[in-house]
Each structure stands twice: as structure tokens, then as C-alpha cells.
PDB file of N, CA and C in Angstrom:
ATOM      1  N   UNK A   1      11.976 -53.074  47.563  1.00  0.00           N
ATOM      2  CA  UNK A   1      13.068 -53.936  47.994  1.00  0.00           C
ATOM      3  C   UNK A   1      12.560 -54.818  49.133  1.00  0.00           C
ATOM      4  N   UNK A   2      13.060 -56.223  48.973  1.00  0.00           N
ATOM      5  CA  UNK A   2      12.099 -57.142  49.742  1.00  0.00           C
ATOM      6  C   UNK A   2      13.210 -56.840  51.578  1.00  0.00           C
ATOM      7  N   UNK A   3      12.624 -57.077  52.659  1.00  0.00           N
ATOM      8  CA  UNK A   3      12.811 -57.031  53.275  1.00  0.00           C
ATOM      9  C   UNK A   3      13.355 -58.133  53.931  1.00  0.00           C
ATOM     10  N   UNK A   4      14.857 -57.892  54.331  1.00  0.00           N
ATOM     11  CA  UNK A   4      16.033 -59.229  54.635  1.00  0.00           C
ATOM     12  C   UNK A   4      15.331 -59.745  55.904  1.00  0.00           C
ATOM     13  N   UNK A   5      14.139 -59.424  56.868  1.00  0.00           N
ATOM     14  CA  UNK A   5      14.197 -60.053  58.064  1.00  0.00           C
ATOM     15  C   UNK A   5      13.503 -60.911  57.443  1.00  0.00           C
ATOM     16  N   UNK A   6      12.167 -60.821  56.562  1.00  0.00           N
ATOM     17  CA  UNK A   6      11.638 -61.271  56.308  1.00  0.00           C
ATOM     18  C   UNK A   6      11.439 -62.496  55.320  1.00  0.00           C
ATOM     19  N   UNK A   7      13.029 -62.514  54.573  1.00  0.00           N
ATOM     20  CA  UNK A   7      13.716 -63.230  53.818  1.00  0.00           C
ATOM     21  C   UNK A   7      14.096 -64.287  54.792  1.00  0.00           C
ATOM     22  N   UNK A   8      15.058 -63.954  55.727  1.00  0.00           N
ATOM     23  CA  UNK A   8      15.522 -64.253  56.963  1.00  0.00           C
ATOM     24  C   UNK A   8      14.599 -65.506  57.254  1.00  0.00           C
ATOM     25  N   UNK A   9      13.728 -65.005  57.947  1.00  0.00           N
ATOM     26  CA  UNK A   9      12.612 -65.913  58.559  1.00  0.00           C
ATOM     27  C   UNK A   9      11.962 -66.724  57.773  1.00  0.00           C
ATOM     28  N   UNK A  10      11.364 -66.611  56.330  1.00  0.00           N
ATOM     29  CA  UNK A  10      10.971 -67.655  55.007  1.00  0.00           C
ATOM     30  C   UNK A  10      12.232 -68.878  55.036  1.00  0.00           C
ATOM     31  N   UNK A  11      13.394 -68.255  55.029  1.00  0.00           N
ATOM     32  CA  UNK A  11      14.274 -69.196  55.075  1.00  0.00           C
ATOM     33  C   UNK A  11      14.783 -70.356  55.760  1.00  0.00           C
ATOM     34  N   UNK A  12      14.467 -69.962  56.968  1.00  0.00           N
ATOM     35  CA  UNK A  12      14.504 -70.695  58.265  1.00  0.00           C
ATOM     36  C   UNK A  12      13.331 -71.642  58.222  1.00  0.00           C
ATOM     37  N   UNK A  13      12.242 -71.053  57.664  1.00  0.00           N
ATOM     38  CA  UNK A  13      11.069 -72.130  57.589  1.00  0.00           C
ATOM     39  C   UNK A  13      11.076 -73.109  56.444  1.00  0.00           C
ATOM     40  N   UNK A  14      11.935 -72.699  55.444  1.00  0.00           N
ATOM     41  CA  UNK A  14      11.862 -73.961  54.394  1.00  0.00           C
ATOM     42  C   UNK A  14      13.096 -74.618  54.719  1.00  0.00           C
ATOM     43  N   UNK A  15      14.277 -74.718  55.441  1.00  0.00           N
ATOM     44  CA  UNK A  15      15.321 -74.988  55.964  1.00  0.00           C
ATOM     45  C   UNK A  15      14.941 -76.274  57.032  1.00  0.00           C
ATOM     46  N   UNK A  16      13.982 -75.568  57.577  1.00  0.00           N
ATOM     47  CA  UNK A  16      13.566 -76.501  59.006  1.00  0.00           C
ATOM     48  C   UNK A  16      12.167 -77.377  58.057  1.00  0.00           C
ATOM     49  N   UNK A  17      11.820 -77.353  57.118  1.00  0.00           N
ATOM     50  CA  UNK A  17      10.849 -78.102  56.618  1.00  0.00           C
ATOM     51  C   UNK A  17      11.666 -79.286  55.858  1.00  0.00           C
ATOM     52  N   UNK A  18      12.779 -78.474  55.204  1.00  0.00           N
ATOM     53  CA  UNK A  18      13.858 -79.656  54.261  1.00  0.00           C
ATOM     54  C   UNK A  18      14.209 -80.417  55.328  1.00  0.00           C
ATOM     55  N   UNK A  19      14.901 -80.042  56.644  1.00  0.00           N
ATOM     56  CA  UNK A  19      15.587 -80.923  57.839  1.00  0.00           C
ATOM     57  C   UNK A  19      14.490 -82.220  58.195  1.00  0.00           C
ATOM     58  N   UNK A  20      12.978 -81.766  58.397  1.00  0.00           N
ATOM     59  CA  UNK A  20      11.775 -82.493  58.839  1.00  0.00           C
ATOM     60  C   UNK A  20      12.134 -83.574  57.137  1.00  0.00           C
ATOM     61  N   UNK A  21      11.474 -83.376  56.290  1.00  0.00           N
ATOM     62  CA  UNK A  21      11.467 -84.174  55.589  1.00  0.00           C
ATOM     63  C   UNK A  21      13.099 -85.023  54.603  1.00  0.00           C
ATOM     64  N   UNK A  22      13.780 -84.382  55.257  1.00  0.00           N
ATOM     65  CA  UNK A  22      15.032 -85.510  54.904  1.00  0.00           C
ATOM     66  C   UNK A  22      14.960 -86.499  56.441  1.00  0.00           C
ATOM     67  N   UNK A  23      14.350 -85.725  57.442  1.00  0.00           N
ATOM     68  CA  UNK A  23      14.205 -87.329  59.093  1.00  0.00           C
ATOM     69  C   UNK A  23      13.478 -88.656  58.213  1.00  0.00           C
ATOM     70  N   UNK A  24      12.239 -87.392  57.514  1.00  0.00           N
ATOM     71  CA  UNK A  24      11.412 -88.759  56.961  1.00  0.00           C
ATOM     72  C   UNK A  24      11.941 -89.436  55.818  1.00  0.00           C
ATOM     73  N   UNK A  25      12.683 -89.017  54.875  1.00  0.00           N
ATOM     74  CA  UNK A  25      13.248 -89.901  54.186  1.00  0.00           C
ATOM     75  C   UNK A  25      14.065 -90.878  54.381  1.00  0.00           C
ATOM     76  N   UNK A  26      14.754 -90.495  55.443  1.00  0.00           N
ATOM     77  CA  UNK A  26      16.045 -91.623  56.314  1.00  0.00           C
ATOM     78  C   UNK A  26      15.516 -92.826  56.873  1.00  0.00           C
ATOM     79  N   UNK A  27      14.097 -92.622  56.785  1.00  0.00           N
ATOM     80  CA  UNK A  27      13.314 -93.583  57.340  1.00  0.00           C
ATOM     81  C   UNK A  27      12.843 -94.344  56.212  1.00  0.00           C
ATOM     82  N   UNK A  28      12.899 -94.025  55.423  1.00  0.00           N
ATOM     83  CA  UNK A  28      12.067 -94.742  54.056  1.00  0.00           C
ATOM     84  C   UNK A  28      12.901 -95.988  53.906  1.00  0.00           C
ATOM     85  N   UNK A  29      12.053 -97.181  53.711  1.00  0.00           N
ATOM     86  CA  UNK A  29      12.784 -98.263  52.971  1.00  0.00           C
ATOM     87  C   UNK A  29      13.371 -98.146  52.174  1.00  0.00           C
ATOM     88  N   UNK A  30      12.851 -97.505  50.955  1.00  0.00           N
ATOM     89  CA  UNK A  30      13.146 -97.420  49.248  1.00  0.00           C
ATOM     90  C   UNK A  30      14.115 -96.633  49.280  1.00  0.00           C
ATOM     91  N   UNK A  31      15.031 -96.271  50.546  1.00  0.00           N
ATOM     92  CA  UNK A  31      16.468 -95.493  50.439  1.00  0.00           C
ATOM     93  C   UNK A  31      17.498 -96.348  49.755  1.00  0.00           C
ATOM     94  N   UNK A  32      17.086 -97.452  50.226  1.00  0.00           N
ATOM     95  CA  UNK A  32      18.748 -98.070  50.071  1.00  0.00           C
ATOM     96  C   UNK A  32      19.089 -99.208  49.126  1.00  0.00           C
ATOM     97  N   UNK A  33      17.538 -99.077  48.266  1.00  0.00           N
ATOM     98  CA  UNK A  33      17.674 -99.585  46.703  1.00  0.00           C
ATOM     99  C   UNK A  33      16.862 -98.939  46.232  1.00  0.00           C
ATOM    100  N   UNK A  34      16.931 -97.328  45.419  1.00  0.00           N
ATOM    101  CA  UNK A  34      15.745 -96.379  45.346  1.00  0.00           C
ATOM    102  C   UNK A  34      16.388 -96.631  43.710  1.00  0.00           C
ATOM    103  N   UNK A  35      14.978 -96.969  42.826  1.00  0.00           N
ATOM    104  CA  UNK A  35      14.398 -97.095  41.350  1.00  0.00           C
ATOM    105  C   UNK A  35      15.276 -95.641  40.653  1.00  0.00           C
ATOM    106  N   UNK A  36      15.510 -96.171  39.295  1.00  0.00           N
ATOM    107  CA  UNK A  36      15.895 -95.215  38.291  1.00  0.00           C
ATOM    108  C   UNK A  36      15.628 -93.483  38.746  1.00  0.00           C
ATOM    109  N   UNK A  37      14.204 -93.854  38.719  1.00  0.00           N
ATOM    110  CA  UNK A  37      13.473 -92.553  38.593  1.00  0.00           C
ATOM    111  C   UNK A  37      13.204 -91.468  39.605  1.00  0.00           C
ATOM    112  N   UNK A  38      13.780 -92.117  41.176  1.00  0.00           N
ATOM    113  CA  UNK A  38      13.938 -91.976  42.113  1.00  0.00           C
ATOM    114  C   UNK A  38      15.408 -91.142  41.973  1.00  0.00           C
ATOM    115  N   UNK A  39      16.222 -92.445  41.676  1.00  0.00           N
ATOM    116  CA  UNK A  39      17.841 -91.958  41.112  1.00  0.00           C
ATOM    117  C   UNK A  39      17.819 -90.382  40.668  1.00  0.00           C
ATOM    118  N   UNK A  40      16.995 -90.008  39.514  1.00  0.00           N
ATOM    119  CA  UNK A  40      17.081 -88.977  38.892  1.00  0.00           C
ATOM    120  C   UNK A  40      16.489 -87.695  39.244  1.00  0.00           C
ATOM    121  N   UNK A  41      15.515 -87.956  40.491  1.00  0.00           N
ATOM    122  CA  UNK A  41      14.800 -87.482  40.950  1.00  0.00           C
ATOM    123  C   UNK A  41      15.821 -86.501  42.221  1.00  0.00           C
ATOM    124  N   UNK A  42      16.550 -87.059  42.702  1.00  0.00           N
ATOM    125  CA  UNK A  42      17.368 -87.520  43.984  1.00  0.00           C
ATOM    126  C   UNK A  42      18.914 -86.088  42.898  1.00  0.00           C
ATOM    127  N   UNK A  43      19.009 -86.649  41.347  1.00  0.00           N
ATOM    128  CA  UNK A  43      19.923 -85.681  41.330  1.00  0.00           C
ATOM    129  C   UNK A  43      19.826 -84.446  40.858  1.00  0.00           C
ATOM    130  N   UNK A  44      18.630 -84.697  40.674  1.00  0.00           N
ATOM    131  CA  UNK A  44      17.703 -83.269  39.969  1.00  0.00           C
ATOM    132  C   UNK A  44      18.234 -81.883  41.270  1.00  0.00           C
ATOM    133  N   UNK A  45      17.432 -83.071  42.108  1.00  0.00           N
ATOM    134  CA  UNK A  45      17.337 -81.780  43.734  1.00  0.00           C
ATOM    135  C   UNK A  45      18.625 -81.829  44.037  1.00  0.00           C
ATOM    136  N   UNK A  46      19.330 -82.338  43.879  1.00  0.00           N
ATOM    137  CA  UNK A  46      20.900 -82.060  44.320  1.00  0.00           C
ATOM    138  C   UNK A  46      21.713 -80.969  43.471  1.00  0.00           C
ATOM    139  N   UNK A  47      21.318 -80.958  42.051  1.00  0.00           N
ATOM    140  CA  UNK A  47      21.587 -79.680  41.202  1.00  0.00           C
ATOM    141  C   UNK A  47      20.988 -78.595  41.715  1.00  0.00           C
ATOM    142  N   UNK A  48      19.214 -78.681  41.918  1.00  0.00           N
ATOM    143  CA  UNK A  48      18.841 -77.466  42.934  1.00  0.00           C
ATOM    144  C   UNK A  48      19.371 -77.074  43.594  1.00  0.00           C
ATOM    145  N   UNK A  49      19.992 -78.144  44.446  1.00  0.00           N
ATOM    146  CA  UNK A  49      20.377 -77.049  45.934  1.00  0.00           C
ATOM    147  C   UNK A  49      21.693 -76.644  46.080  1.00  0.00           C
ATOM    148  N   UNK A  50      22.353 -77.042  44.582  1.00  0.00           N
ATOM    149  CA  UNK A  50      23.924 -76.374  44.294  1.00  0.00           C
ATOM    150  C   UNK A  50      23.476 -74.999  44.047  1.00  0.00           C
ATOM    151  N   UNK A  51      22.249 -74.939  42.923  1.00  0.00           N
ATOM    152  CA  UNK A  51      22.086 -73.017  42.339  1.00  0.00           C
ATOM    153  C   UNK A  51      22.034 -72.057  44.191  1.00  0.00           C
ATOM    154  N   UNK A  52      21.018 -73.220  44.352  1.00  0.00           N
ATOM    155  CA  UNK A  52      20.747 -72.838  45.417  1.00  0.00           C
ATOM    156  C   UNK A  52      22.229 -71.573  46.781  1.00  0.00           C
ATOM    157  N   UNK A  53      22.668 -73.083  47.007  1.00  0.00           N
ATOM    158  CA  UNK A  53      24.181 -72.900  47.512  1.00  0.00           C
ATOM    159  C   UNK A  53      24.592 -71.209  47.238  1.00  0.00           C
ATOM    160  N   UNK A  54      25.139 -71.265  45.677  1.00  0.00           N
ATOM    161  CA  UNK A  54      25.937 -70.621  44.963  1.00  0.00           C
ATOM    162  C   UNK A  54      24.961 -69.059  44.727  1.00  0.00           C
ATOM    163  N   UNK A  55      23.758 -69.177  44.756  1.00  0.00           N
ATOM    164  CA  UNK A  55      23.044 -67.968  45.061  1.00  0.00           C
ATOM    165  C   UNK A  55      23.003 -67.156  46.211  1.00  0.00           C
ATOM    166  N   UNK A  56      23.014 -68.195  47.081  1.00  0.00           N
ATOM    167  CA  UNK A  56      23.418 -67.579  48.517  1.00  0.00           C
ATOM    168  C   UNK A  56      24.219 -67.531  48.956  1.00  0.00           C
ATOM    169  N   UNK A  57      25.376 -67.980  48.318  1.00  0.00           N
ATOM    170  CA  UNK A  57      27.086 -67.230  48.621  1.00  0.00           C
ATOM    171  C   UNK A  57      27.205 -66.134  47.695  1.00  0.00           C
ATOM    172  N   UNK A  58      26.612 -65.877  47.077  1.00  0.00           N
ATOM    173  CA  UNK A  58      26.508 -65.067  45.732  1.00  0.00           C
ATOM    174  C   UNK A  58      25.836 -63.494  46.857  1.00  0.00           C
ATOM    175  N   UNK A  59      24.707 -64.033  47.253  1.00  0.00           N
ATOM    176  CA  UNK A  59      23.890 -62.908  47.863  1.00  0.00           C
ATOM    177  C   UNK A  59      24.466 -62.128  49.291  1.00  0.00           C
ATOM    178  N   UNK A  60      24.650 -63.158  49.669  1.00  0.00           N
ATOM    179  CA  UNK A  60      26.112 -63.467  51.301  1.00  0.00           C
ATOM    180  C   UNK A  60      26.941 -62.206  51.302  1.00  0.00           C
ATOM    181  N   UNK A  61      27.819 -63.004  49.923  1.00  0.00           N
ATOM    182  CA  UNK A  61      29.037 -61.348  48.995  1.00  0.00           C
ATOM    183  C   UNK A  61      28.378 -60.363  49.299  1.00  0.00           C
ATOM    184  N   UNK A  62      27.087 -60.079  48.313  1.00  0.00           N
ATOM    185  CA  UNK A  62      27.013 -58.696  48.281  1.00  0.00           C
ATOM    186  C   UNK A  62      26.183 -57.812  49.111  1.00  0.00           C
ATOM    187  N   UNK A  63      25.754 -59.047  50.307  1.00  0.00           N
ATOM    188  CA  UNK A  63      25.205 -57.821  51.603  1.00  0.00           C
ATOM    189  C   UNK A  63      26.413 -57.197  52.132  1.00  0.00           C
ATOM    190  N   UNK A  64      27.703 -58.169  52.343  1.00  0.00           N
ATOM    191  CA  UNK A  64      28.710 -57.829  53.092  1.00  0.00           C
ATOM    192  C   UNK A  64      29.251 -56.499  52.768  1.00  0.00           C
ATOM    193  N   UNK A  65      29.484 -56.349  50.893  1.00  0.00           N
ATOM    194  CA  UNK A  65      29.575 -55.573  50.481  1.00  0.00           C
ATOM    195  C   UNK A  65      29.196 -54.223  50.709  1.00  0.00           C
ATOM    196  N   UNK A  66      27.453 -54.281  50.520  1.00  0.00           N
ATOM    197  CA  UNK A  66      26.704 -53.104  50.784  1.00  0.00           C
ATOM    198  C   UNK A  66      26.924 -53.076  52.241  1.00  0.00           C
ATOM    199  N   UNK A  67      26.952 -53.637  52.818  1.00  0.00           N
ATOM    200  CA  UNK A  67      27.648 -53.391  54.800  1.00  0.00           C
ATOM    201  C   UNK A  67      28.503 -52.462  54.572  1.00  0.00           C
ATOM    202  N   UNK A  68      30.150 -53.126  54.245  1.00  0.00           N
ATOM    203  CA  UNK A  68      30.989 -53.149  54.416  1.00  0.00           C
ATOM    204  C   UNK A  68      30.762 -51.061  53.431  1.00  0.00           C
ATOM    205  N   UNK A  69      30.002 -50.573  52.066  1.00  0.00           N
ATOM    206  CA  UNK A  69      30.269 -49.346  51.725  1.00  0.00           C
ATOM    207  C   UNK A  69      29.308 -48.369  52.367  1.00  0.00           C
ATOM    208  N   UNK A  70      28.310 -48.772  53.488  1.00  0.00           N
ATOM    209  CA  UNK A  70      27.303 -48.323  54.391  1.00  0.00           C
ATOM    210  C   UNK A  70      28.002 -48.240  54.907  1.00  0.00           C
ATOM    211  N   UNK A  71      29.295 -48.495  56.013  1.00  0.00           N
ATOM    212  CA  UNK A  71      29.915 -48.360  56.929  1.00  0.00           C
ATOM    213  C   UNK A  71      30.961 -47.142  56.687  1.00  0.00           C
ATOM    214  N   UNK A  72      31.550 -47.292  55.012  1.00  0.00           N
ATOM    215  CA  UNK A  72      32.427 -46.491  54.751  1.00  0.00           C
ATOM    216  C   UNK A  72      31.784 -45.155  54.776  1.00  0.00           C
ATOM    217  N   UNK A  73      30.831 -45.080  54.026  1.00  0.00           N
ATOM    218  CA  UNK A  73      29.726 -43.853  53.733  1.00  0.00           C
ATOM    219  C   UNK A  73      29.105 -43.089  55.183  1.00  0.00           C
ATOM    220  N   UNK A  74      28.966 -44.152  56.074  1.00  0.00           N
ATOM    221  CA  UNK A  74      28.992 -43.153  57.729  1.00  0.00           C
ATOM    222  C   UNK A  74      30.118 -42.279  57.828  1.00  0.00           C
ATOM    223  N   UNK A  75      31.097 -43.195  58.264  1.00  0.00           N
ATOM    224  CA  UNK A  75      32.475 -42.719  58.505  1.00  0.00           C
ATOM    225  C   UNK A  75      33.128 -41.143  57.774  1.00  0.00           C
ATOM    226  N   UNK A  76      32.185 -41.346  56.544  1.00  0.00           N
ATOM    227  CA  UNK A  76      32.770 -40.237  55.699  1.00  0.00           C
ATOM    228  C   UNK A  76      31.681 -39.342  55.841  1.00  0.00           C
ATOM    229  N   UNK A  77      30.602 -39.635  56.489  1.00  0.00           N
ATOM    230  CA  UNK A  77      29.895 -38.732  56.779  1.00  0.00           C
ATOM    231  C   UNK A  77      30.174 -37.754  58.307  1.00  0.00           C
ATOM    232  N   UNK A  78      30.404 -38.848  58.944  1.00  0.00           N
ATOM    233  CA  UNK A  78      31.077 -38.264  60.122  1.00  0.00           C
ATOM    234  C   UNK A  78      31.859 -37.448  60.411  1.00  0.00           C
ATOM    235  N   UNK A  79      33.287 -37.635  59.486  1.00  0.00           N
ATOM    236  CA  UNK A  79      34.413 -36.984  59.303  1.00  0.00           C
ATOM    237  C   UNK A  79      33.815 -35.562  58.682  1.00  0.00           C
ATOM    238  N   UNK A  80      33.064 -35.496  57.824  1.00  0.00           N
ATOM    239  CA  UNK A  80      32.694 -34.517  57.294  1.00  0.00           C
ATOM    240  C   UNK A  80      31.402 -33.638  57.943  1.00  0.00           C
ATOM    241  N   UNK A  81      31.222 -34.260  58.649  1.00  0.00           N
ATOM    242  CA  UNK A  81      30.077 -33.367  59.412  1.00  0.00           C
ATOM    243  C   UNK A  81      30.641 -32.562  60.568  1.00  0.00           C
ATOM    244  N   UNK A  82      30.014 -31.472  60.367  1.00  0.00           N
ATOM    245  CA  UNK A  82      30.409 -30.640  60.930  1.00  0.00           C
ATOM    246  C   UNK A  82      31.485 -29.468  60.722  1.00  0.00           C
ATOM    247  N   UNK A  83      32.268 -29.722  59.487  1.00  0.00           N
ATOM    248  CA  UNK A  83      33.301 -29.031  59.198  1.00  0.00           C
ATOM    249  C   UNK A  83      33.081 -27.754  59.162  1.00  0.00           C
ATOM    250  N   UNK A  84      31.370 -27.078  58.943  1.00  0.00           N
ATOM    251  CA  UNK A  84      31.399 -25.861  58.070  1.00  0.00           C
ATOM    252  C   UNK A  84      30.619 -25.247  59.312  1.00  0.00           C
ATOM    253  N   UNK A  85      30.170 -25.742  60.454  1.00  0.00           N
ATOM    254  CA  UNK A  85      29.507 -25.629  62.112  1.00  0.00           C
ATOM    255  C   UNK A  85      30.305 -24.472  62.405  1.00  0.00           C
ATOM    256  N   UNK A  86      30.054 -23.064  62.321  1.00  0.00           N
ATOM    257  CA  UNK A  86      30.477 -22.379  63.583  1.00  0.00           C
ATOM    258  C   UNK A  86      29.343 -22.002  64.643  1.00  0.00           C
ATOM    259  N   UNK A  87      29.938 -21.777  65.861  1.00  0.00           N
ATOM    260  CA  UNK A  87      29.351 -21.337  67.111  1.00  0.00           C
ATOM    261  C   UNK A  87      29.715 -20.416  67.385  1.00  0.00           C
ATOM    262  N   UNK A  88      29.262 -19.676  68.344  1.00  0.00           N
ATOM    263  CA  UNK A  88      29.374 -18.473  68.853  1.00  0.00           C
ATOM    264  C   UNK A  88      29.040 -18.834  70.445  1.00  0.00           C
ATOM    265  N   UNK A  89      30.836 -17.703  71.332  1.00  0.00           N
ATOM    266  CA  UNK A  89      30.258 -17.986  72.763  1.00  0.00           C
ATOM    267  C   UNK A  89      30.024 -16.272  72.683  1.00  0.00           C
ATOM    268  N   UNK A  90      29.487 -16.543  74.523  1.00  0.00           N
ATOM    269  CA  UNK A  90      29.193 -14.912  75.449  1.00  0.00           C
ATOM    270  C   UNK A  90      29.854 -13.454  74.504  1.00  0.00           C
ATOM    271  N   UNK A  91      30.999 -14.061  73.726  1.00  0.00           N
ATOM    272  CA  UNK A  91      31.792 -12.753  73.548  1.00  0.00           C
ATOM    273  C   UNK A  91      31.429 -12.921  72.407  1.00  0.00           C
ATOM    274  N   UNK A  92      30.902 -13.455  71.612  1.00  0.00           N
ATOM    275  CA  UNK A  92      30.990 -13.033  70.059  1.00  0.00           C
ATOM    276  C   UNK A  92      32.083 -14.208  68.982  1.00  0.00           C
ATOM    277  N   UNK A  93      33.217 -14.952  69.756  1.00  0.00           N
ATOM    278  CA  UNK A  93      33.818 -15.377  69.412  1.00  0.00           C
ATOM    279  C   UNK A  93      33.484 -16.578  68.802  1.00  0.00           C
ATOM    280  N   UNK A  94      33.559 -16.974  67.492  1.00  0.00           N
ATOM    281  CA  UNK A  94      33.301 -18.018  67.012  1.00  0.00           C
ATOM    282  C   UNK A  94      34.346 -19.109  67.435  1.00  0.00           C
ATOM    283  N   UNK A  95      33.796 -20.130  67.127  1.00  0.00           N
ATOM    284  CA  UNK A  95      34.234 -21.314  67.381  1.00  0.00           C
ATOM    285  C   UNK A  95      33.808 -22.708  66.919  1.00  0.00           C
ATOM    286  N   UNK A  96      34.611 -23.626  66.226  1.00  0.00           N
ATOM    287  CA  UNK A  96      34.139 -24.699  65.830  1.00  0.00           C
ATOM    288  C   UNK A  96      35.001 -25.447  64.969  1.00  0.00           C
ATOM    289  N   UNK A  97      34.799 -26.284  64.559  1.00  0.00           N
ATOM    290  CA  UNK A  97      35.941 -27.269  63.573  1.00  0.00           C
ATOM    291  C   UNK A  97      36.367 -26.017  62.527  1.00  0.00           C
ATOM    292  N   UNK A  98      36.138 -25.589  62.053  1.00  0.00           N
ATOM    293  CA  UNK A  98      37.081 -24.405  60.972  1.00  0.00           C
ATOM    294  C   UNK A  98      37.769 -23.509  62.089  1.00  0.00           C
ATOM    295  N   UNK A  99      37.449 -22.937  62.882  1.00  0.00           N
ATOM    296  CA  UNK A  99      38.481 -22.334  64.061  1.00  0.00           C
ATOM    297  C   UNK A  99      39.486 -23.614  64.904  1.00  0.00           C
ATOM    298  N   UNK A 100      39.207 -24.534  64.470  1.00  0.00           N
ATOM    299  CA  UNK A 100      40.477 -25.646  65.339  1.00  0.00           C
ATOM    300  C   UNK A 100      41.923 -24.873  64.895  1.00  0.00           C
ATOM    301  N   UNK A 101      42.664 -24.719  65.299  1.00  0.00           N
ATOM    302  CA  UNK A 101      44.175 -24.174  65.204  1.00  0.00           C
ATOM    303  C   UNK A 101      44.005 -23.013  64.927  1.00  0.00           C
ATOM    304  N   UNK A 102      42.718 -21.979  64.711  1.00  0.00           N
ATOM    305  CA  UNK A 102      43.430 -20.326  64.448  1.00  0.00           C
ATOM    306  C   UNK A 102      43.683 -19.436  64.985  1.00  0.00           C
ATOM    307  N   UNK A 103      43.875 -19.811  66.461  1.00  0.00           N
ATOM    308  CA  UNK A 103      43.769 -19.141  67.490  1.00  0.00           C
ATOM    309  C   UNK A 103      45.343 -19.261  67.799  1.00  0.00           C
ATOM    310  N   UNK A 104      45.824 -19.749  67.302  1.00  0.00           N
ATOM    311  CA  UNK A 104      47.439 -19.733  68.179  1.00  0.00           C
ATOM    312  C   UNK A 104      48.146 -18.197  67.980  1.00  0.00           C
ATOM    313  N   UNK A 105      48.535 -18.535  68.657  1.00  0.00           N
ATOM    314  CA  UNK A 105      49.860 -16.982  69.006  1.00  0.00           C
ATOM    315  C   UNK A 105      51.237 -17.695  68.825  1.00  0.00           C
ATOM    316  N   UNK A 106      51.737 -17.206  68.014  1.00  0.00           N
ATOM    317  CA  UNK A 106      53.508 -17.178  67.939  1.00  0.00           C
ATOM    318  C   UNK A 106      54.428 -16.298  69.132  1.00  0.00           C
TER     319      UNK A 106
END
């Protein structure tokens, strides 16, 4: 399993390479009467960077997801830990989450 920091950081570098080379395109003459082939060129990468988009709202979802049942899966680990823990003090007397309430007197 590839490693998200490391995803993380690839990303940031082709992000900040697209930002660098759309400065230099803004600069280009051939922006603002750009040829057929240019045209097609121009909507090619614009379909790219929809998959693009939609992959990474896609991927976005399902970290949150796996967060969001990692979080549940503590919680239920938590709750459940410890239930079956007895201790023992000086006297012999156990004690622990299964002794919570058996000690009362009427």
C-alpha cells in the first residue's frame, strides 16, 4: 500500500510544476489566437484534469471514510477493553470493570 505522505508530497510537486508552467503559458503570445491543434490540445488536458478532479474527490471520500471507521473501531476498542481485567488488592479482593456495581449492599 503506497504511502499517503508520500503521495502527499508527489502531488504538491506536480501541482506546483502545473502552477510554474500555466505563469509560462499566460505569457505566450499564441494564447490569444491559439491554432486548431492547440484548440484540441488545450481540451484534451482539460478532460484530463476533470478524471483527474473526480478521482480525487473520489479518493478524498474514501480516506474520510476509512478515518471516519478507524475512529469507530478505536472507540469500540476502548469501550471494550478491559471488560474481562480483574485485579486484586492487599486483601484478596478483586476488582475491576466486571466488579463495577457488585459490591452494593441493600
Amino acid at each position: 500500500m503506497p504511502d499517503i505522505n508520500i503521495n502527499a508530497k508527489q502531488k504538491l510537486v506536480l501541482i506546483n510544476a502545473i502552477q510554474y508552467r500555466d505563469i509560462l503559458l499566460a505569457q505566450c503570445p499564441e494564447i490569444s489566437s491559439p491554432s486548431d491543434d492547440i484548440k484540441r490540445y488545450v481540451l484534451a488536458i482539460k478532460d484530463t484534469l476533470k478524471r483527474c478532479q473526480q478521482l480525487n474527490d473520489a479518493n478524498g471520500s474514501a480516506l474520510q471514510r476509512a478515518q471516519l471507521s478507524m475512529r469507530k473501531l478505536r472507540n469500540l476498542f476502548e469501550e471494550t477493553g478491559g471488560k474481562n481485567e480483574l485485579t486484586y488488592d492487599s486483601e484478596g479482593q478483586a476488582f475491576g470493570r466486571r466488579t463495577l456495581g457488585t459490591n452494593i449492599k441493600a
